[in-house]
Protein backbone atom coordinates (compact mmCIF):
# COMPACT_ATOMS: atom_id res chain seq x y z
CA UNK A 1 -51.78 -26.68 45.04
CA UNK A 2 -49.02 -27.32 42.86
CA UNK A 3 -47.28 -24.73 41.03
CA UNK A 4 -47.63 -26.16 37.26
CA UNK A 5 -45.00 -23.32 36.33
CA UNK A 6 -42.00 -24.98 34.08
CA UNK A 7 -38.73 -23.57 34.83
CA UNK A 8 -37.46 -22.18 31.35
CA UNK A 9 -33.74 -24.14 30.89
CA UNK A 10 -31.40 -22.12 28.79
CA UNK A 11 -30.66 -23.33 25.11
CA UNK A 12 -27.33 -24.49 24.18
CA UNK A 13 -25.18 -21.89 22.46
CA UNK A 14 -24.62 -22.93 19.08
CA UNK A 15 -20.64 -22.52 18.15
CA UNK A 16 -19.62 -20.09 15.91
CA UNK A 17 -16.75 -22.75 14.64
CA UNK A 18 -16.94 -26.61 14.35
CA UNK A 19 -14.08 -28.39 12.92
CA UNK A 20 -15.38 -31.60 12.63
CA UNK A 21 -12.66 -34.70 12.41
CA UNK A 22 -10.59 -32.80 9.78
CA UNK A 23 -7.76 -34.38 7.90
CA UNK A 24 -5.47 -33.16 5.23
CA UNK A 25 -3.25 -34.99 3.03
CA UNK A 26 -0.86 -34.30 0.26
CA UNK A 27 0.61 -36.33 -2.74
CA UNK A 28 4.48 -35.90 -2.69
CA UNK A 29 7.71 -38.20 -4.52
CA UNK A 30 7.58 -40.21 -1.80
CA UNK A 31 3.85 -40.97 -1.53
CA UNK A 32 0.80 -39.40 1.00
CA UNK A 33 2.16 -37.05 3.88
CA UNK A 34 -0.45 -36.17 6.45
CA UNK A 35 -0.37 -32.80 7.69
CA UNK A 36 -3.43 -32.71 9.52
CA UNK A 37 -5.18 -36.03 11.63
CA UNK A 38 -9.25 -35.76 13.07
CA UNK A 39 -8.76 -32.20 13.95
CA UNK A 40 -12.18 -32.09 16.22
CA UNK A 41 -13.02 -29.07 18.72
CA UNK A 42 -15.68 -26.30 18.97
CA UNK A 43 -15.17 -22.33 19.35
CA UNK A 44 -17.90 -20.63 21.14
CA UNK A 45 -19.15 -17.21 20.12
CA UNK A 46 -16.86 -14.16 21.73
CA UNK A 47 -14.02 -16.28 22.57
CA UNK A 48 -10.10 -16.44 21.55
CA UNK A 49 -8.57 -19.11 21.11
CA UNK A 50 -4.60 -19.56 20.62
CA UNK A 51 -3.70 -22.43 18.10
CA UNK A 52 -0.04 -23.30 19.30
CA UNK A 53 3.18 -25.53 17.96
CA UNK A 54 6.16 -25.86 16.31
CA UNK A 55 7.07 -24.93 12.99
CA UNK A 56 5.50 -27.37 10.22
CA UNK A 57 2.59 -29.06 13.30
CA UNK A 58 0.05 -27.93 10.80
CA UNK A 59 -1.24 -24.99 12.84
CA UNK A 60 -1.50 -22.57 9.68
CA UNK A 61 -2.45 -25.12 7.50
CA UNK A 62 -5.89 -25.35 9.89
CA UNK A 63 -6.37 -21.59 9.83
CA UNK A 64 -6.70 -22.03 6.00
CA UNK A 65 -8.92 -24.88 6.53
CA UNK A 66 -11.20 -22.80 8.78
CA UNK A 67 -11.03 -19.84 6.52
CA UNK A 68 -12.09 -22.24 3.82
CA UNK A 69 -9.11 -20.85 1.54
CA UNK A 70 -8.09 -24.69 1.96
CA UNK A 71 -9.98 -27.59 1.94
CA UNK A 72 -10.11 -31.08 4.18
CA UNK A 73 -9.18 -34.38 2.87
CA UNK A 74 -11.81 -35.76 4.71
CA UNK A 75 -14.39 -33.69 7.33
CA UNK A 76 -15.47 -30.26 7.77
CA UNK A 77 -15.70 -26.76 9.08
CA UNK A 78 -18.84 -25.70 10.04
CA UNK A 79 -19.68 -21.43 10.71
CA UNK A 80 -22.56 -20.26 12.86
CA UNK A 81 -24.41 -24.22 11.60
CA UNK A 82 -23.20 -23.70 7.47
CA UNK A 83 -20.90 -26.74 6.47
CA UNK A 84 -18.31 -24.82 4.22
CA UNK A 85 -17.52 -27.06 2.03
CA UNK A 86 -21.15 -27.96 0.92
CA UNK A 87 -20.32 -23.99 -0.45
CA UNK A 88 -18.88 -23.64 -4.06
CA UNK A 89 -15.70 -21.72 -3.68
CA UNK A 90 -18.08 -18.34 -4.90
CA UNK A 91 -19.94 -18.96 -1.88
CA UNK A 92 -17.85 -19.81 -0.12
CA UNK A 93 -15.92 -16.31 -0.36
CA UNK A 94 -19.09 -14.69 0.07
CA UNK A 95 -19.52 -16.12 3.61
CA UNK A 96 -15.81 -15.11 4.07
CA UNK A 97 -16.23 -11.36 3.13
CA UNK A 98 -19.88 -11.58 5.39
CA UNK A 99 -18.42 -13.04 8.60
CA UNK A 100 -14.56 -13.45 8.32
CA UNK A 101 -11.75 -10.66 8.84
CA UNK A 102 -7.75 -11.47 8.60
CA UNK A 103 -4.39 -10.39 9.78
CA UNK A 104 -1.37 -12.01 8.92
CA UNK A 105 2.25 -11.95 9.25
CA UNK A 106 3.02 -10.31 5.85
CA UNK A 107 0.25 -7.68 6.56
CA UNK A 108 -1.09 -8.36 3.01
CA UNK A 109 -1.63 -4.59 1.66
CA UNK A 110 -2.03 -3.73 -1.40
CA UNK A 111 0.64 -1.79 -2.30
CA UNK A 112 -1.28 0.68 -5.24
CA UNK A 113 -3.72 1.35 -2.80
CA UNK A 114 -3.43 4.01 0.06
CA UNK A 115 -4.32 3.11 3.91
CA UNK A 116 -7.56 4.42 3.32
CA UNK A 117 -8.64 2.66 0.24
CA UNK A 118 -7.31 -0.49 1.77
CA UNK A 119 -9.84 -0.38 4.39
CA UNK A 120 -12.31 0.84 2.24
CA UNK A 121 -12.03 -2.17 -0.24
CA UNK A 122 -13.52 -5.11 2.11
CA UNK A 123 -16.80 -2.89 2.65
CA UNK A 124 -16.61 -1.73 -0.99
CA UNK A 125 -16.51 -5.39 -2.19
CA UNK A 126 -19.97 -5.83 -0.60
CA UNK A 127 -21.67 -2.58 -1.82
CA UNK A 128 -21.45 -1.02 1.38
CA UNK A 129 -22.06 2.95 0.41
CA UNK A 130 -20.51 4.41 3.76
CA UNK A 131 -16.88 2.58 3.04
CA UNK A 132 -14.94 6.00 3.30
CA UNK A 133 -16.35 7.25 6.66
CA UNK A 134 -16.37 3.78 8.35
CA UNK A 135 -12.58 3.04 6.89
CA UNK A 136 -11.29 6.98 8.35
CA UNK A 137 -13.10 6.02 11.45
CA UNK A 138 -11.50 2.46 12.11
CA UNK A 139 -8.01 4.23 11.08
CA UNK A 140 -8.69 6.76 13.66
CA UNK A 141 -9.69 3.91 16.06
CA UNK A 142 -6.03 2.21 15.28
CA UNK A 143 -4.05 5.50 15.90
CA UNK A 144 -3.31 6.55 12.16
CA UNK A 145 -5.65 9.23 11.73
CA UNK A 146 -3.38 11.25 10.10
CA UNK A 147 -1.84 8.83 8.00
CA UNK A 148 -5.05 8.17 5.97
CA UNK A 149 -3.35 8.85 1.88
CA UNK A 150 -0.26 7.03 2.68
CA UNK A 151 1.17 4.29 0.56
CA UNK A 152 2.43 1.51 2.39
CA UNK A 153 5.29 1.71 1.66
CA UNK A 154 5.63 4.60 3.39
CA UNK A 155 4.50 3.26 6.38
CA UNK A 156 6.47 1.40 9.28
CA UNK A 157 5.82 -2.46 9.59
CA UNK A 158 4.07 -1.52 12.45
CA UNK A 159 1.90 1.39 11.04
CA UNK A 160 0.93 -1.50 8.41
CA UNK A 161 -0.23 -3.94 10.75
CA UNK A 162 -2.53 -1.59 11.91
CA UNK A 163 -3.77 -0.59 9.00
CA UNK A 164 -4.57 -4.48 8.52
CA UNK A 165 -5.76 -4.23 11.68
CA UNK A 166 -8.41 -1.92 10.80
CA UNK A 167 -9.51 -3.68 7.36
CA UNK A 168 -9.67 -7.04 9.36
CA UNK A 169 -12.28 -5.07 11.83
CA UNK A 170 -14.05 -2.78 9.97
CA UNK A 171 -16.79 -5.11 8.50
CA UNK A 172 -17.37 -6.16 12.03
CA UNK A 173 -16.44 -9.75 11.34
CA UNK A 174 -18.07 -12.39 13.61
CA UNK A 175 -14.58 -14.15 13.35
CA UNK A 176 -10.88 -12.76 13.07
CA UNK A 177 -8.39 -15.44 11.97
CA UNK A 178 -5.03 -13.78 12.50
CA UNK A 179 -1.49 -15.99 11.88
CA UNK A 180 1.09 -14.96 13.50
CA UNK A 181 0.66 -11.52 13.76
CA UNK A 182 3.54 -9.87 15.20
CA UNK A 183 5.70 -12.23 13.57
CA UNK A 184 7.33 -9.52 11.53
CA UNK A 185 7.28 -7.25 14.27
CA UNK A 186 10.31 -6.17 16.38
CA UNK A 187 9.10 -6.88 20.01
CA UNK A 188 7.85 -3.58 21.65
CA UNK A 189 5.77 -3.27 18.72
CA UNK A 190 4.25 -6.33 18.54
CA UNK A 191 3.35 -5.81 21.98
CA UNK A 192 1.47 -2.68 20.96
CA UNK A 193 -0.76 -4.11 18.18
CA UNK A 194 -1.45 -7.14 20.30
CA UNK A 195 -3.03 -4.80 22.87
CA UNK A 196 -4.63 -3.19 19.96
CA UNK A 197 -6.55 -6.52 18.30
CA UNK A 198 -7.40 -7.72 21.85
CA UNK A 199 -8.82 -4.33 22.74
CA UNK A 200 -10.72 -4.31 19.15
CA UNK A 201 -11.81 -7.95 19.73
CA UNK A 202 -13.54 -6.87 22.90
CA UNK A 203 -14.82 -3.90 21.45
CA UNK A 204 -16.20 -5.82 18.91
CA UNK A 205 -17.11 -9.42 20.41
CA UNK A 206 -15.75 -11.00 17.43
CA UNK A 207 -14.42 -14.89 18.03
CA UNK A 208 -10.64 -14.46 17.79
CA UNK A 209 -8.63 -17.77 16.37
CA UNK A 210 -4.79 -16.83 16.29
CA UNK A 211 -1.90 -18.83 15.41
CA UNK A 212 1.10 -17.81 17.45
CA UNK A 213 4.36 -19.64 18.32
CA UNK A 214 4.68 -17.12 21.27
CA UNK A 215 3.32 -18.99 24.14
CA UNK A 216 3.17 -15.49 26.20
CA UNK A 217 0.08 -14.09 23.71
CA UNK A 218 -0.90 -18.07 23.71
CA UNK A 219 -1.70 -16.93 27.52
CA UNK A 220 -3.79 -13.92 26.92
CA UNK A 221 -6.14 -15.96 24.93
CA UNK A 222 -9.84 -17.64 27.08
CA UNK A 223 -8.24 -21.27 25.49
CA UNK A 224 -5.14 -23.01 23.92
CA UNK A 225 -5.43 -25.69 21.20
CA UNK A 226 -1.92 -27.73 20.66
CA UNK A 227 -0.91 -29.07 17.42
CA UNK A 228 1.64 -31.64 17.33
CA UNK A 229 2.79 -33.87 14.31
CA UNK A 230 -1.09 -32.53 13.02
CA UNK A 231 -2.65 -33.95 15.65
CA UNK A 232 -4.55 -32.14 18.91
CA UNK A 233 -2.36 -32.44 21.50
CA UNK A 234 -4.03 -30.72 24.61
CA UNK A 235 -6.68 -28.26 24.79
CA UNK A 236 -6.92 -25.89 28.10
């Protein structure tokens, strides 16, 4: 007899990122520049990915893109199946505060606000009613516990990284986007809060897209992407 059992094939896991042939062009004196030319690849959920090259490649200017803070001359971005830029730019930050967190060079604090009630704000912004204990929790995660009613400006560029550190994570985004993230960091410190994000990200599971120049993070990451002259230049 014949065993009329089917054997159950797994279904494909849908990305959590599609950047589908994405340009960008700008109007200058001298006519159209092209910063970015059929940008095409796929992020699965869970993974990092390091988007490499020089200085003006375009690598930022596709973090933007993905963030939907920019928009494409011509393609798209796609998040867990949702073309972004069918999204009004309302919706568009709604999806961003839902499923996005960020880091960046500058560390982007708000200056008025203690390290608390920066970490707070991201959860506050969508109603969440346990913002205080999650934000002291994720500052106690990051090491700055005791720093929790401190201004930035009191803080060390590398006590304010992790305080971004902690906003970025504590809405348990489904993607971080960090660029350059140590750039303003003297080495053994950058070193630190590297550790820190990738232990976070693997705390966490989140899909970690970072723009570095430094091609020994680059290494720590599952997959590179190369930009040169705004094209994809390898992918390993």
């Amino acid at each position: 007899m014949s065993d009329s059992r089917s054997t159950s094939v797994p279904a494909e896991v849908e990305p959590i990122i599609a950047v589908d042939h994405v340009h960008k062009s700008v109007e200058d004196s001298t006519g159209s520049l092209d910063i970015l030319r059929d940008i095409d690849f796929r992020l699965q959920p869970k993974e990092t990915v390091a988007i490499v090259g020089a200085s003006g490649s375009g690598k930022s200017t596709l973090l933007s893109i993905i963030a939907g803070l920019d928009t494409p001359s011509r393609g798209t971005v796609r998040l867990a199946g949702q073309d972004l830029f069918a999204l009004n730019e309302d919706d568009r930050a709604a999806v961003r505060g839902q499923k996005m967190g960020f880091v960046f060079q500058s560390f982007q604090l708000m200056g008025n606000l203690t390290a608390l009630e920066n970490v707070m704000l991201p959860l506050e912004l969508v109603g969440d009613r346990n913002a205080r204990a999650m934000a002291q929790e994720m500052l106690t995660r990051v090491g700055l516990g005791q720093r929790l009613n401190h201004y930035p400006k009191v803080l060390s560029g590398g006590e304010q990284q992790r305080v971004a550190l902690a906003r970025a994570f504590v809405v348990r985004p489904a993607v971080l986007l960090a660029d350059e993230p140590t750039g303003s960091l003297d080495f053994a410190t950058g070193e630190t809060i590297m550790q820190l994000m990738f232990e976070l990200n693997r705390e966490q599971g989140t899909t970690l897209v970072l723009v570095t120049h430094d091609r020994a993070i680059a290494a720590r990451c599952d997959r590179r992407i190369s930009i040169e002259a705004g094209r994809v230049a390898a992918i390993d």
